[in-house]
Protein backbone atom coordinates (compact mmCIF):
# COMPACT_ATOMS: atom_id res chain seq x y z
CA UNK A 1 -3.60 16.52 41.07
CA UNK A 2 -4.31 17.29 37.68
CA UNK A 3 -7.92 16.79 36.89
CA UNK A 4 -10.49 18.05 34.38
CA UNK A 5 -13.05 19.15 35.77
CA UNK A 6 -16.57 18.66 34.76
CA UNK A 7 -18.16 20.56 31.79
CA UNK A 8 -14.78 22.99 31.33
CA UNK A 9 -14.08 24.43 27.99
CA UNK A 10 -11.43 22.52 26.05
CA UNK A 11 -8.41 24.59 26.00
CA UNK A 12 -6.88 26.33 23.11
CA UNK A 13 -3.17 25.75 22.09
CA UNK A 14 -0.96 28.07 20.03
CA UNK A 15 1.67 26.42 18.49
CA UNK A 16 4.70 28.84 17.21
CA UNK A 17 6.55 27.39 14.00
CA UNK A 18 5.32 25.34 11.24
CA UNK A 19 8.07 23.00 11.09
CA UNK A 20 7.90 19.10 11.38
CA UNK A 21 7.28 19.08 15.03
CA UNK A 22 4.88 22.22 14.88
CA UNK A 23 2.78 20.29 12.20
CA UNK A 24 3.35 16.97 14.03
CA UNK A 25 1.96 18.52 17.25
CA UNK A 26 -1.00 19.80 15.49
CA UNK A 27 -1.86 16.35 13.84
CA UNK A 28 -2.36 14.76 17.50
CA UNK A 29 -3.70 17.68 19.44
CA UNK A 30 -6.44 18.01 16.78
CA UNK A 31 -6.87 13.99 16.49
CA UNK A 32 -7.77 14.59 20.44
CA UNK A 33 -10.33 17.32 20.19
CA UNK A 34 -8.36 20.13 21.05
CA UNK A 35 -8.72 23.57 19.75
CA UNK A 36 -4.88 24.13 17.95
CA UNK A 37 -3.87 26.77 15.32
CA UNK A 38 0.00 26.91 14.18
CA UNK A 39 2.06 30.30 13.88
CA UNK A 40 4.45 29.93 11.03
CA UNK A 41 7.06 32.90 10.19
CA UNK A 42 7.88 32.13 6.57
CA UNK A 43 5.24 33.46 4.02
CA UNK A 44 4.52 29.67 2.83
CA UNK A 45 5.37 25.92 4.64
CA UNK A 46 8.42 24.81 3.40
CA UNK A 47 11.51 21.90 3.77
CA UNK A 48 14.86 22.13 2.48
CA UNK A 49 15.71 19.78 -0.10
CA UNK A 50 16.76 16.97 2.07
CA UNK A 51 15.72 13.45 3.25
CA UNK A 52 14.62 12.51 7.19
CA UNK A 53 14.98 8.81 8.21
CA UNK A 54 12.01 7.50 10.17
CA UNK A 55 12.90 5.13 12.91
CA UNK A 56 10.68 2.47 14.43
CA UNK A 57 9.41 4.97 17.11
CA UNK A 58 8.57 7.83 15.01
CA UNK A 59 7.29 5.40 12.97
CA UNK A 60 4.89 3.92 15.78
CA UNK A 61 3.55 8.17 16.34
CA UNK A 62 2.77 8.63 12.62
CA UNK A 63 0.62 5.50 12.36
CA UNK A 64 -1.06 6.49 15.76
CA UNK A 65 -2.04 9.62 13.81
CA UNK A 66 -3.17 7.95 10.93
CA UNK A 67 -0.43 8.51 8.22
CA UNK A 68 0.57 4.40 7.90
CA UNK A 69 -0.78 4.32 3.64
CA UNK A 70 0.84 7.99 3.49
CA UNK A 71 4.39 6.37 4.74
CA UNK A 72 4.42 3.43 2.72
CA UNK A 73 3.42 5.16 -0.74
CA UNK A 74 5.55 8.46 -0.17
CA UNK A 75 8.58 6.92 1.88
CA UNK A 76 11.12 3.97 0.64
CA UNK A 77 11.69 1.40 3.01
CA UNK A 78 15.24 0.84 3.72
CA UNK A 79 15.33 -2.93 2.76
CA UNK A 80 19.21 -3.39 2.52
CA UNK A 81 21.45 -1.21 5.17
CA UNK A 82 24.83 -1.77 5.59
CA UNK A 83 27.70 -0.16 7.07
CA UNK A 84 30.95 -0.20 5.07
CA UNK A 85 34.58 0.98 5.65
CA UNK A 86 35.64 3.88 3.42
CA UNK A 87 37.04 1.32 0.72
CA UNK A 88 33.77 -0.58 0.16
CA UNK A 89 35.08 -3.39 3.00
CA UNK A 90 31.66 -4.83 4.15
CA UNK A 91 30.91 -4.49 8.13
CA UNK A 92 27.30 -5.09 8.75
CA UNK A 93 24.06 -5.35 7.80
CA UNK A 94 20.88 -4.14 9.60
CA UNK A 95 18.41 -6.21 10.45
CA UNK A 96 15.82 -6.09 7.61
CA UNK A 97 12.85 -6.26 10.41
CA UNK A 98 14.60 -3.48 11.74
CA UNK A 99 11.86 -1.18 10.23
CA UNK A 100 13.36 2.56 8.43
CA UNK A 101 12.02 4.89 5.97
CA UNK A 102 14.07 7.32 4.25
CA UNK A 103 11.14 10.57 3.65
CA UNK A 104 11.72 13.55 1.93
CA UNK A 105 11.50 16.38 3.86
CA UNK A 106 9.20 18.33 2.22
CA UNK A 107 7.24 14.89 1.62
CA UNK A 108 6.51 14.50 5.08
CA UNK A 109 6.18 18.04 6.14
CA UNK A 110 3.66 18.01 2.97
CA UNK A 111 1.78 14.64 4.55
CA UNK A 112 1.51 16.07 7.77
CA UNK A 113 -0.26 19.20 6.50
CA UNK A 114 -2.58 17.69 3.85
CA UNK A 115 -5.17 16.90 6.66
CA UNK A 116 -5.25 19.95 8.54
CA UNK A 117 -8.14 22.34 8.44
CA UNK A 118 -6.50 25.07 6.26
CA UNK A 119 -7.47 27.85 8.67
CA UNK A 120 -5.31 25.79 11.40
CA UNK A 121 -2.11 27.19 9.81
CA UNK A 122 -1.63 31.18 9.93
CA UNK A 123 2.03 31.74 7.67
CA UNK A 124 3.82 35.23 7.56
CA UNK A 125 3.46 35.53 11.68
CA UNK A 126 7.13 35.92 13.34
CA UNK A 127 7.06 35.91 16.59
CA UNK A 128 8.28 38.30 18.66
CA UNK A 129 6.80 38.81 22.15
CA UNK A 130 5.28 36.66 25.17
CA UNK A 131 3.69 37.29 28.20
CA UNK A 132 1.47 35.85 30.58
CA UNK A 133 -0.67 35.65 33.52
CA UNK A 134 -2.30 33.29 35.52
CA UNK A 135 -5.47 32.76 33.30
CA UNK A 136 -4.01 33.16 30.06
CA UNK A 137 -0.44 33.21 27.91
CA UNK A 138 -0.63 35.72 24.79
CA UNK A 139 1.83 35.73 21.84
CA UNK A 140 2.70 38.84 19.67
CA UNK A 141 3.75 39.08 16.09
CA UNK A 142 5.50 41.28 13.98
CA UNK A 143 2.81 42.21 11.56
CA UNK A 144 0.94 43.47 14.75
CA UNK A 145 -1.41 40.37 15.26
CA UNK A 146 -1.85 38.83 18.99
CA UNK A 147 -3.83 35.67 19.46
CA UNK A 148 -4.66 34.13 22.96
CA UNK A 149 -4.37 30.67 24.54
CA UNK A 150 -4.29 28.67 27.62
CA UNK A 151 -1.37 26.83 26.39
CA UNK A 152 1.61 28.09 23.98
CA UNK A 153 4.40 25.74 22.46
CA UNK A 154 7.22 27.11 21.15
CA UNK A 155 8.12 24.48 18.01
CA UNK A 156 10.25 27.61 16.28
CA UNK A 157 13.39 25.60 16.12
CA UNK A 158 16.90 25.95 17.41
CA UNK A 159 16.87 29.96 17.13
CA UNK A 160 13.62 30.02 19.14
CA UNK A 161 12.46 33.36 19.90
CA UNK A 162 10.33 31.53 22.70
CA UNK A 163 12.85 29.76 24.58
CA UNK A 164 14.26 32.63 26.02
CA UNK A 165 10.69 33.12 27.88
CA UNK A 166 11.21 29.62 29.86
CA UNK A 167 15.17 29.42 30.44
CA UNK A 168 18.34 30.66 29.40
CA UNK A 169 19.55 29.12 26.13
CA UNK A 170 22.08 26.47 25.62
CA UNK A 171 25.04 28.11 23.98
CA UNK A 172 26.23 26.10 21.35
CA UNK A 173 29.07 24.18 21.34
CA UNK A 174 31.09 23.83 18.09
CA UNK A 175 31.46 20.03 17.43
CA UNK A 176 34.34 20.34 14.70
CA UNK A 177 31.92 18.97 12.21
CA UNK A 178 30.12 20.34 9.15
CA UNK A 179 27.28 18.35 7.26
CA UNK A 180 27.29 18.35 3.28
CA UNK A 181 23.66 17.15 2.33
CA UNK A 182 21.47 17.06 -0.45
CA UNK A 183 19.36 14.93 -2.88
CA UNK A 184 19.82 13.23 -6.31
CA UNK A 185 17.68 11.34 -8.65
CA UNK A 186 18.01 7.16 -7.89
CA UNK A 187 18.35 6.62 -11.84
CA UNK A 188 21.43 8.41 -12.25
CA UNK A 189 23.86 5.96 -10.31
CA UNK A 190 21.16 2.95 -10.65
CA UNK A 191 21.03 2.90 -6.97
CA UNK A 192 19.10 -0.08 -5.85
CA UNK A 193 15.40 0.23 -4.46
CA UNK A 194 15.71 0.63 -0.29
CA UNK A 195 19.65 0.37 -0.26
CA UNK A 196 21.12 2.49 2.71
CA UNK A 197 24.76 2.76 3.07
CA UNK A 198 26.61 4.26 5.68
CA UNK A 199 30.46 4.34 4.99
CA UNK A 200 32.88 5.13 7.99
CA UNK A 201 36.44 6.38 7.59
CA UNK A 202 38.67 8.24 9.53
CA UNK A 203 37.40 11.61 11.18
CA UNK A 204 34.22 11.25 8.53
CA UNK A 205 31.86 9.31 7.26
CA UNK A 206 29.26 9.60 4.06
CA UNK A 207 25.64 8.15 4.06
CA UNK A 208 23.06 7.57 1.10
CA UNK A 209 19.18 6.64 1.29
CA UNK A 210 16.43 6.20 -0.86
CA UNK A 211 13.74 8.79 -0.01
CA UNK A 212 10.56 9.65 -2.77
CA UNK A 213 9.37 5.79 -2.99
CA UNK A 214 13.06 5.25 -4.38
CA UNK A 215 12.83 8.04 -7.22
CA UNK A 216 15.01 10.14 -5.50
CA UNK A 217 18.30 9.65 -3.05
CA UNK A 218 19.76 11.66 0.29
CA UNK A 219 22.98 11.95 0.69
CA UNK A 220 25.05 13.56 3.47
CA UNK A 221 28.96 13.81 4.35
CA UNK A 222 30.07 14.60 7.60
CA UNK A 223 33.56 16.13 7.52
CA UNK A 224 36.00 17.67 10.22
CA UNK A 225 36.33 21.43 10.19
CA UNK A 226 37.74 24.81 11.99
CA UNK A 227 35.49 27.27 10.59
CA UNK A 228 32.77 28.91 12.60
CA UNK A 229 29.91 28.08 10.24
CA UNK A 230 26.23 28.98 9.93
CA UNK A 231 24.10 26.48 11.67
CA UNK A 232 21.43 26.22 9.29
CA UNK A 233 19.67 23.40 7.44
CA UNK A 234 19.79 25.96 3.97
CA UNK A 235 23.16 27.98 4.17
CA UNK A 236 24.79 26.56 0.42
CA UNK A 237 27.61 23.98 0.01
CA UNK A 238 30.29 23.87 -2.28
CA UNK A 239 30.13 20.73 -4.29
CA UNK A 240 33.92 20.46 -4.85
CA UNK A 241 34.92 20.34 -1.50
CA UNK A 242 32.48 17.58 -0.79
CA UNK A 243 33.97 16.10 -3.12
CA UNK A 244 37.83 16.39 -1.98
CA UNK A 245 37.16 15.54 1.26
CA UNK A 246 36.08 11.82 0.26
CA UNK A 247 38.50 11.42 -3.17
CA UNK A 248 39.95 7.68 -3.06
CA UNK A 249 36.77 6.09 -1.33
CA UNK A 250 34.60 3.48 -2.79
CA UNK A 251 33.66 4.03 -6.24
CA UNK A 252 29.96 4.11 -5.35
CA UNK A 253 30.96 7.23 -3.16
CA UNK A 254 32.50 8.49 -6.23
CA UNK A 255 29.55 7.88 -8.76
CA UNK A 256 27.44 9.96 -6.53
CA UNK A 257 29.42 12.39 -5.91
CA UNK A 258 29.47 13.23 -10.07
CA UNK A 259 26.15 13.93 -9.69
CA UNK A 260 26.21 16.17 -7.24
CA UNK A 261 26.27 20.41 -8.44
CA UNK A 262 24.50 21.93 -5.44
CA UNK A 263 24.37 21.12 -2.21
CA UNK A 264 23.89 23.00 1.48
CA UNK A 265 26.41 22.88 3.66
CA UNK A 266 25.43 22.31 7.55
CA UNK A 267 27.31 23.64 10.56
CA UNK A 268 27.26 21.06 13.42
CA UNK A 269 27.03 22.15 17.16
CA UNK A 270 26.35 20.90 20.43
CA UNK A 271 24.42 21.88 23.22
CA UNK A 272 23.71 20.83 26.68
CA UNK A 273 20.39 19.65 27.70
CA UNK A 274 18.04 22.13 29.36
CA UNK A 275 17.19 22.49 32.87
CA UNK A 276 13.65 22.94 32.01
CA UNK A 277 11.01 23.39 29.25
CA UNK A 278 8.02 24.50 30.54
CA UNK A 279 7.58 27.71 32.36
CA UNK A 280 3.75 28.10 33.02
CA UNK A 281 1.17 27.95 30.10
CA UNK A 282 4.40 28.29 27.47
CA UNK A 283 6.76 25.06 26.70
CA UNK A 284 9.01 23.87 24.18
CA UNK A 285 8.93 21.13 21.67
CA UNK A 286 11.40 19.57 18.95
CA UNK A 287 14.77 21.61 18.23
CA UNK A 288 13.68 24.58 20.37
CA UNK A 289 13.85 22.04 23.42
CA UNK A 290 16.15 19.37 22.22
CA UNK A 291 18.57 20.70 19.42
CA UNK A 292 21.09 17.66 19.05
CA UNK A 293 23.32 16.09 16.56
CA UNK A 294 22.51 14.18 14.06
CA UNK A 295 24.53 11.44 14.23
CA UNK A 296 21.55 9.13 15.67
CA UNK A 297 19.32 10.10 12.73
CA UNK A 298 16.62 11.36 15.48
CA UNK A 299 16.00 14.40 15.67
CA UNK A 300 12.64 14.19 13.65
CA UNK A 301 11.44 11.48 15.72
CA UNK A 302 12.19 12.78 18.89
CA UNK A 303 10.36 15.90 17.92
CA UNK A 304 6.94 13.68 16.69
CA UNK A 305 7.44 11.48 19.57
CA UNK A 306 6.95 15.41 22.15
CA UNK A 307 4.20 16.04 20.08
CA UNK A 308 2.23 12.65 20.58
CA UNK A 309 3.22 13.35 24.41
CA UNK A 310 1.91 16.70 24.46
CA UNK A 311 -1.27 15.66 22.92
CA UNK A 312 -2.23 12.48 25.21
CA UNK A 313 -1.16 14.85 27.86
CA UNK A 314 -3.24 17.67 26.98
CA UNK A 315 -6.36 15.87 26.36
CA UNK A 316 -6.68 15.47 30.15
CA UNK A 317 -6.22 19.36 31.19
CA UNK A 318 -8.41 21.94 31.33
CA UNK A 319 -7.84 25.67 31.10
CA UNK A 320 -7.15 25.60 35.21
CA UNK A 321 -4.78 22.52 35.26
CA UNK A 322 -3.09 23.10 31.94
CA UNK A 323 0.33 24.57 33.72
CA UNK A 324 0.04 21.16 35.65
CA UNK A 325 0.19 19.38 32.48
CA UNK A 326 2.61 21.17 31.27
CA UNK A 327 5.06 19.98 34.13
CA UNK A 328 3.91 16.47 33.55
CA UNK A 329 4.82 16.72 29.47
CA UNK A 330 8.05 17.48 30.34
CA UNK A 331 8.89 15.03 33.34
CA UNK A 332 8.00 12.61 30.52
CA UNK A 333 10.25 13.94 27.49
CA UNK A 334 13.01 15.81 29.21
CA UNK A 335 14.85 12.83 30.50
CA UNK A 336 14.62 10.91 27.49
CA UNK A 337 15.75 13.10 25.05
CA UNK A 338 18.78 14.26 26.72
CA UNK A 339 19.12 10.25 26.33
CA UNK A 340 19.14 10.58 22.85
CA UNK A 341 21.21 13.66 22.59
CA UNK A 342 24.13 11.72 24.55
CA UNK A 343 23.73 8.83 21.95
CA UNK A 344 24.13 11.56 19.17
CA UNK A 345 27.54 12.77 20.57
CA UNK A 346 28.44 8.69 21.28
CA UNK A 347 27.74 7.80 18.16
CA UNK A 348 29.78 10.50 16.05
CA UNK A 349 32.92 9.17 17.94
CA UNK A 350 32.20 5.40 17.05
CA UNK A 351 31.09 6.73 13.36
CA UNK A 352 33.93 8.37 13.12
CA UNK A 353 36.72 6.95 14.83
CA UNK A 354 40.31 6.52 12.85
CA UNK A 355 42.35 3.97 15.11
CA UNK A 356 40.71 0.01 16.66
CA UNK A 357 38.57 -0.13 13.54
CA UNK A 358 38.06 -3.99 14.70
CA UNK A 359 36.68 -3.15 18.05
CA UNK A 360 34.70 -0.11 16.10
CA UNK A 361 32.69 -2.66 13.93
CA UNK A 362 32.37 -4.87 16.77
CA UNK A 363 30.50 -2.98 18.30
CA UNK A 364 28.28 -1.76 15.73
CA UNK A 365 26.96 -5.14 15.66
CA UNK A 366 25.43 -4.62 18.70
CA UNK A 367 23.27 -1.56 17.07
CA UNK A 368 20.07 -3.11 17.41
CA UNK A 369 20.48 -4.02 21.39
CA UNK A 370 22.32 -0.44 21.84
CA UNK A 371 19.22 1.54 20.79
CA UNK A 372 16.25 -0.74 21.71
CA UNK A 373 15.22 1.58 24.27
CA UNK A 374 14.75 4.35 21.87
CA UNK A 375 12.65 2.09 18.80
CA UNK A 376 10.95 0.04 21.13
CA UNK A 377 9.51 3.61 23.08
CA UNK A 378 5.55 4.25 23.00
CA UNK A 379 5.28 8.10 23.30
CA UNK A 380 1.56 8.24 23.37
CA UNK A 381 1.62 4.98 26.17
CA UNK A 382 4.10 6.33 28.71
CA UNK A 383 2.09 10.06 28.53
CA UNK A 384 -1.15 8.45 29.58
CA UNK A 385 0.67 6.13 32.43
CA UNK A 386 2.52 9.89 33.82
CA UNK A 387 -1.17 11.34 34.09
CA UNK A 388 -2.63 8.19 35.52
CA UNK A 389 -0.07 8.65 38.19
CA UNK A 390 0.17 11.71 38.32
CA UNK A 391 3.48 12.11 38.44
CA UNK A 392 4.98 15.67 39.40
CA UNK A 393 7.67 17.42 37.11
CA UNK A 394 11.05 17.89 37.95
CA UNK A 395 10.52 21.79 37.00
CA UNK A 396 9.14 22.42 40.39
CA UNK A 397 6.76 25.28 40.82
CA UNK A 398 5.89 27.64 38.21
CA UNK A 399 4.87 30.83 38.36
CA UNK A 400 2.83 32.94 35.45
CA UNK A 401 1.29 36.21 37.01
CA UNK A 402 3.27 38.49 36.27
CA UNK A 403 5.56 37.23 34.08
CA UNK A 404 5.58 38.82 30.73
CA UNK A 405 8.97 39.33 30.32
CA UNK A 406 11.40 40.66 27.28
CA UNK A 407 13.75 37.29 28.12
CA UNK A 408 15.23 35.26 30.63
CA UNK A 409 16.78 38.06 32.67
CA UNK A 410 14.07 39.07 34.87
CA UNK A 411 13.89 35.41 36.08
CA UNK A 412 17.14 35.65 36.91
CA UNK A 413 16.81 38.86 39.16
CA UNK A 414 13.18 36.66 40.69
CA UNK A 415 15.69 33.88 41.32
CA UNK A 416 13.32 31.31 39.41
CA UNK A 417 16.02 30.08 37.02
């Protein structure tokens, strides 16, 4: 049973990568009174020029931490969002109380940082080794630095250099899609304050939001493609084929697309969920335990939703039972967000599909009911009820002495895998 025992030291988390989830991690370990610092390769904290859409349950984790005022005065409500046929042909309307905000990235990575101790975030560390034992998990860099902890998270991202430490990776699947995104100013296509729209045609599909408290807009085009592209959130686009590939659609598509002389250009893949996150004192959080596709706008949430988890789940471990909790973080998230990552790949074929448009928009009436189970979800609620019951992780037993390791190979040969 996982139990803190009387008079223990908190325990001290490392966090590797400064990202959104990273950040979002830190935000409720620290709001819980636990000793954090994030590991962050790039020489400064940064976000590509792109918008995020908070939904109703990432929404719920960010006011839990504090950030409602921050939300309402850097976000833009999405007010109006409707779905549309590739000609402007109207097929439904979100509910309004149906509650979305469009952020800029680098807004919200920006909000999530402003309260943090600065001596909480160490930039310029890439990691590059692991190990561990049974008291302890230590983390190397390549400027030479090694710090200590009782717990370790990798939140470095799809190309995680930790993952490798718990399981073998995913490989990733191409998913014949590419992602054109980018932002423009509102005021130079008069788009309305908190107007999302999210036209559908035949094998792709182009969406617009407000983001910047309306000043500025995201846009992003999905498109069909062969080529073996570089799956990065910052490889560049060419702003003439985003524009071929949706020529003839609704003039609004068209107006924005004028506007548009740099964008990045996204290569979409697919992985399977993992068979575990959590291998001792290390686990996984956001992208680096749950990369999926976008096409359920979730990805963000999901990742601030394992960090709220984490957290509530954390704040009941000591240094002793902190592989315990470990197990119990990811009994609670693992299931769920291969959930979401199923609705991802689900939704890209409705989004996209080219024959029974009829039955298509049908159906994305029924949005609201479809994904109730994901807005309606309380990440910080069902951690505490998994430690009040004590529930036991799927991962089985774990491990640590022993076990620094250059990858996932010698867990192979131990037959823990």
């Amino acid at each position: 049973m996982m139990r803190r025992a009387m008079g223990s030291a908190a325990i001290r988390v490392v966090v590797v990568g400064g990202g959104i989830g990273g950040i979002a991690a830190a935000n409720a370990l620290l709001q819980r009174g636990i000793d954090v610092r994030v590991y962050e390769q790039a020489s400064a904290l940064t976000e590509v020029g792109a918008g995020v859409a908070l939904q109703p349950n990432g929404l719920h984790a960010l006011r839990r931490l504090g950030f409602d005022e921050e939300i309402t005065r850097c976000g833009a409500r999405w007010t109006d969002a409707q779905f549309r046929r590739a000609d402007g042909t109207f097929i439904f309307r979100q509910a309004r109380e149906v509650e979305f905000y469009g952020m800029h990235r680098a807004d919200l990575l920006g909000m999530l940082v402003d309260p943090l101790p600065a001596e909480i975030i160490q930039t310029g560390h890439r990691c590059v080794g692991f190990a561990q034992d049974d008291e302890q998990a230590t983390v190397t860099f390549a400027n030479g630095a090694r710090v200590t902890a009782d717990v370790v998270v990798g939140a470095d991202g799809i190309h995680s250099a930790l993952q490798p430490y718990v399981v073998e990776p995913s490989a990733p699947i191409p998913s014949g899609g590419m992602a054109y995104r980018g932002v423009i100013p509102a005021a130079s296509v008069d788009w309305p304050a908190g107007a999302m729209r999210n036209w559908l045609g035949g094998g792709k599909r182009f969406m617009v939001f407000p983001v910047r408290a309306n000043q500025l807009i995201n846009y992003v085009g999905f498109v069909p493609t062969d080529k073996q592209l570089k799956e990065s959130w910052s490889a560049p686009g060419d702003p003439a084929a985003l524009a071929a590939e949706f020529a003839g659609w609704e003039p609004l598509v068209q107006a924005v697309l004028e506007q548009v002389t740099t964008c990045f250009g996204w290569g979409l893949y697919d992985r399977e969920p993992l068979p575990r996150w959590s291998r001792g004192r290390l686990t996984l959080l956001g992208d680096a335990a749950h990369p999926m596709l976008p096409h359920a706008g979730q990805g963000a949430n999901q990742a601030i939703e394992d960090g709220m988890a984490l957290a509530t789940i954390l704040a009941q471990a000591d240094r002793a039972s902190a592989p315990e909790a470990l197990r119990i973080y990811e009994f609670v998230r693992r299931e769920r967000t291969a959930g979401v990552q199923a609705m991802s790949r689900a939704n890209r074929t409705r989004y996209e599909a080219a024959s029974d448009l009829d039955a298509r928009d049908e159906q994305l009436g029924g949005q609201a009911r479809d994904r109730a189970w994901i807005w309606n979800y309380d990440a910080e609620a069902e951690a505490a009820a998994a430690v009040a019951a004590d529930r036991p992780s799927a991962a089985g037993p774990t491990r640590t002495a022993g076990s620094s390791r250059k990858g996932p190979e010698a867990d192979e040969r131990a037959g823990e895998v």
